[in-house]
Protein backbone atom coordinates (compact mmCIF):
# COMPACT_ATOMS: atom_id res chain seq x y z
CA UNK A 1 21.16 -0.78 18.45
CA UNK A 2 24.90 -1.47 17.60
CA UNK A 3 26.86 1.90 17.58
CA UNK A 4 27.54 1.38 13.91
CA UNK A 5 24.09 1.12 13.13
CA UNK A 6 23.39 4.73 15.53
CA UNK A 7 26.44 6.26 14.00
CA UNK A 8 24.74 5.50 10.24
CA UNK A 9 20.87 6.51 11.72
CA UNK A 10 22.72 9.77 13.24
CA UNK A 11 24.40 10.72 9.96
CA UNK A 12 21.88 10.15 7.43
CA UNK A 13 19.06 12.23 9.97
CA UNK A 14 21.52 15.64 9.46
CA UNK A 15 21.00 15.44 6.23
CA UNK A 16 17.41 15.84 7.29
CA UNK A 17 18.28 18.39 9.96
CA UNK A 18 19.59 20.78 7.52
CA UNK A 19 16.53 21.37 5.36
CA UNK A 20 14.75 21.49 8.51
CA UNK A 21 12.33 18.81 10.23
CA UNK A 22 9.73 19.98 12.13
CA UNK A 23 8.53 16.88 14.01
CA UNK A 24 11.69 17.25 15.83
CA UNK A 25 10.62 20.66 16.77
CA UNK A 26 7.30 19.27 18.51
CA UNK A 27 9.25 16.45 19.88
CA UNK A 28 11.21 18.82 22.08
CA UNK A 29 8.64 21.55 22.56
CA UNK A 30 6.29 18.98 23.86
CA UNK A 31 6.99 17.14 27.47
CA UNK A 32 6.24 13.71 26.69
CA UNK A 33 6.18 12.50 30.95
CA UNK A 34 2.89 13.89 32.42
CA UNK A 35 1.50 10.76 29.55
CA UNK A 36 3.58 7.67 30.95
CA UNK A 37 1.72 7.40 34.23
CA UNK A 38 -1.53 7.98 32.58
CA UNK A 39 -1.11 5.47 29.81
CA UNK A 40 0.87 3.03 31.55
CA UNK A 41 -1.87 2.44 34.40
CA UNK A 42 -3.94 0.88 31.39
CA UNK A 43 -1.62 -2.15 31.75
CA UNK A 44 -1.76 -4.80 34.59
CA UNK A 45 0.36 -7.49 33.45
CA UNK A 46 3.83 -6.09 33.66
CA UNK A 47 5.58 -9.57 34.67
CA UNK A 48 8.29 -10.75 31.71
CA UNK A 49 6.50 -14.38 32.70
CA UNK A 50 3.06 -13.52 31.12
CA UNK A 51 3.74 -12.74 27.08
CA UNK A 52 5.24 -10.56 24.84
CA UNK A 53 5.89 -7.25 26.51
CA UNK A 54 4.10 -4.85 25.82
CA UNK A 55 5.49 -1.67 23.45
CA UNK A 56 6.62 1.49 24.87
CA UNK A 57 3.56 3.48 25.78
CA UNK A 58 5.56 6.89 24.64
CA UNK A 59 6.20 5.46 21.56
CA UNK A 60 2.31 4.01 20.83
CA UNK A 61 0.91 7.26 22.07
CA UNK A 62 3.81 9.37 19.29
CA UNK A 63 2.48 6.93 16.89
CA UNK A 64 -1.13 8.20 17.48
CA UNK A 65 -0.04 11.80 17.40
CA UNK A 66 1.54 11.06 14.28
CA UNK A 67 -1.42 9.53 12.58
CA UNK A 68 -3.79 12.66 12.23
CA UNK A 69 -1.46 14.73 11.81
CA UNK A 70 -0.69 12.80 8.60
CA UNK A 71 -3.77 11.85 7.74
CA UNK A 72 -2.75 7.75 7.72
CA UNK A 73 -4.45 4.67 8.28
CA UNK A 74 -3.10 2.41 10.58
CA UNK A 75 -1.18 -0.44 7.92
CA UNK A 76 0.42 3.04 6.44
CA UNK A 77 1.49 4.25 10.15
CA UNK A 78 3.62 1.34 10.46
CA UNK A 79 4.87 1.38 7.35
CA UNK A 80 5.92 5.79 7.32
CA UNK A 81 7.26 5.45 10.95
CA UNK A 82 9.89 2.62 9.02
CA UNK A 83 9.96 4.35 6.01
CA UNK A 84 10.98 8.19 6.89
CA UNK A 85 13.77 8.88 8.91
CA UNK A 86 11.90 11.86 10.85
CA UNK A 87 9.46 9.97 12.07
CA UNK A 88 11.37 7.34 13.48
CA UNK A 89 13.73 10.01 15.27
CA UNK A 90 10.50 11.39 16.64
CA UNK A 91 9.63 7.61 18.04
CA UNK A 92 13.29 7.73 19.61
CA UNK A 93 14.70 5.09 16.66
CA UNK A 94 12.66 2.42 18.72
CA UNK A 95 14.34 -1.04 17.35
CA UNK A 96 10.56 -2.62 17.20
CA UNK A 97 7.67 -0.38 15.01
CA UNK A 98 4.32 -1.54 16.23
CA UNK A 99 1.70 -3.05 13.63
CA UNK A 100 -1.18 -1.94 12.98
CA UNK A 101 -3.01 -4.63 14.96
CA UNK A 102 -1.20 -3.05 17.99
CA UNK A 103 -2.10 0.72 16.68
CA UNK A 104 -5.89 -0.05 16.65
CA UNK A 105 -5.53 -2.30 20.28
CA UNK A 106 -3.63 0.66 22.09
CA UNK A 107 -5.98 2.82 20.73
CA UNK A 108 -9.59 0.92 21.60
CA UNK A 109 -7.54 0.36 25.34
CA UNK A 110 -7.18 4.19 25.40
CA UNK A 111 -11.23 4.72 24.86
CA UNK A 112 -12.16 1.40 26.71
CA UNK A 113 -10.19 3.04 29.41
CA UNK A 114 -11.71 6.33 29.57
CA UNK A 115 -8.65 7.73 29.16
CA UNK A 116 -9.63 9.52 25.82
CA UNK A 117 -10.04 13.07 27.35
CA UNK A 118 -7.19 13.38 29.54
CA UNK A 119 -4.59 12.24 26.76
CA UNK A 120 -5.43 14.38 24.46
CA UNK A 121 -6.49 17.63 26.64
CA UNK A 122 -2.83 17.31 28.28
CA UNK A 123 -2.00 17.35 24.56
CA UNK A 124 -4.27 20.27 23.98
CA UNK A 125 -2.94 21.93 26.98
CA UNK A 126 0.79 22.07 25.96
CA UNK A 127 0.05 22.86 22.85
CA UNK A 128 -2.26 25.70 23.79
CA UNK A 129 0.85 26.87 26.69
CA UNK A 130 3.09 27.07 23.34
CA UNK A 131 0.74 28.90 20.97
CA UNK A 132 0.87 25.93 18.91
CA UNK A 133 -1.50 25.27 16.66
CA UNK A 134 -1.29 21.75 14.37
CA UNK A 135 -1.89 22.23 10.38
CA UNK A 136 -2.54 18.51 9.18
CA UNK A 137 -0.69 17.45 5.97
CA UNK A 138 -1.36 14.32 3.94
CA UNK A 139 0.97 11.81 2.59
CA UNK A 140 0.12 10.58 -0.73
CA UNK A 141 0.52 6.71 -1.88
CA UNK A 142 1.91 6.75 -4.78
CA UNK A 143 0.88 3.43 -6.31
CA UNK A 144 2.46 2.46 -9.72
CA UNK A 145 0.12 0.88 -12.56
CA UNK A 146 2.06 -1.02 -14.70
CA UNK A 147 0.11 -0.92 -18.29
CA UNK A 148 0.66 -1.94 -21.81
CA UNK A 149 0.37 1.12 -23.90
CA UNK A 150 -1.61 -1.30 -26.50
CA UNK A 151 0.09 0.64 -29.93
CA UNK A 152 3.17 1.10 -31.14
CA UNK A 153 4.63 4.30 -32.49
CA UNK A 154 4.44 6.16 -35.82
CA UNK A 155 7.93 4.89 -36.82
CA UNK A 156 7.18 1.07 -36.31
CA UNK A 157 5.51 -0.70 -39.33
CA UNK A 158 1.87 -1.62 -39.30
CA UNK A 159 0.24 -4.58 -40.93
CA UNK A 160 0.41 -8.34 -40.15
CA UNK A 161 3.94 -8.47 -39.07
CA UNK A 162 2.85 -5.92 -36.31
CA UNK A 163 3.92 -6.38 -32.67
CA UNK A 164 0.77 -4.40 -31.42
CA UNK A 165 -2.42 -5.32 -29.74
CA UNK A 166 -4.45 -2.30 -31.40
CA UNK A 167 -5.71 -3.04 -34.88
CA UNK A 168 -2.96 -4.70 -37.19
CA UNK A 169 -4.63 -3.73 -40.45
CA UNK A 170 -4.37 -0.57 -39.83
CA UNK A 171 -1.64 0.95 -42.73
């Protein structure tokens, strides 16, 4: 990122920082290295001539730490770690936000892999070392439903003239 753009990120995260944010807590608390070498081996083609290259492992696995801990599918992931500022300070303001697509692949190569166990009992294990213990929250969707209230109110007339879908003969 342009420093402008870090500058802005940096500025509008204090705001965040000083009613508290407690991902950033576990981001810090938490050593994210002993996971590279244990994710990363699940890859073979690391040449820049074979494809798109792949996404951070560090930032996939934070995505699936983030996940139950919110209680989110995996189109919603995406679209929180975009949407809220602490979450994409705890992915390290990566400049590309996996999809979902890439969510659910990382994750089936994790238990195709085997490597199920040892990711998450490191996980386990730090946490444990800390005396941490994770409470899940949930994230609500707030959907919107636009709807006609289908009368009008006491002070508008009634009768044929009416500009009301509920009974017009009504006086």
């Amino acid at each position: 990122m342009n420093s402008f753009t870090d500058f802005a990120l940096n500025e509008e995260y204090k705001r965040l920082q000083s009613v508290g944010d407690k991902l950033a807590e576990i981001e810090y608390l938490v050593d994210w290295m002993p996971f590279s070498p244990i994710l990363e081996l699940m890859y073979i083609n690391r040449t820049a001539s074979c494809g798109r290259p792949e996404a951070d492992v560090i930032v996939m696995f934070k995505m699936l730490v983030l996940q139950p801990w919110h209680s989110l599918s995996d189109a919603e992931l995406k679209k929180q770690c975009i949407d809220r500022i602490s979450f994409w300070k705890f992915l390290g303001f990566p400049e590309y936000v996996p999809d979902s697509t890439t969510v659910w692949s990382f994750r089936k190569r994790i238990i195709d892999n085997g490597k199920e166990k040892a990711i998450w009992g490191e996980m386990q294990n730090q946490l444990d070392a800390l005396g941490l213990k994770i409470k899940k929250e949930m994230i609500q969707d707030a959907t919107f439903i636009h709807s006609d209230s289908g009368h009008a109110k006491a002070d508008v007339p009634r009768g044929k003239n009416a500009k009301t879908r509920r009974s017009k003969d009504g006086t």
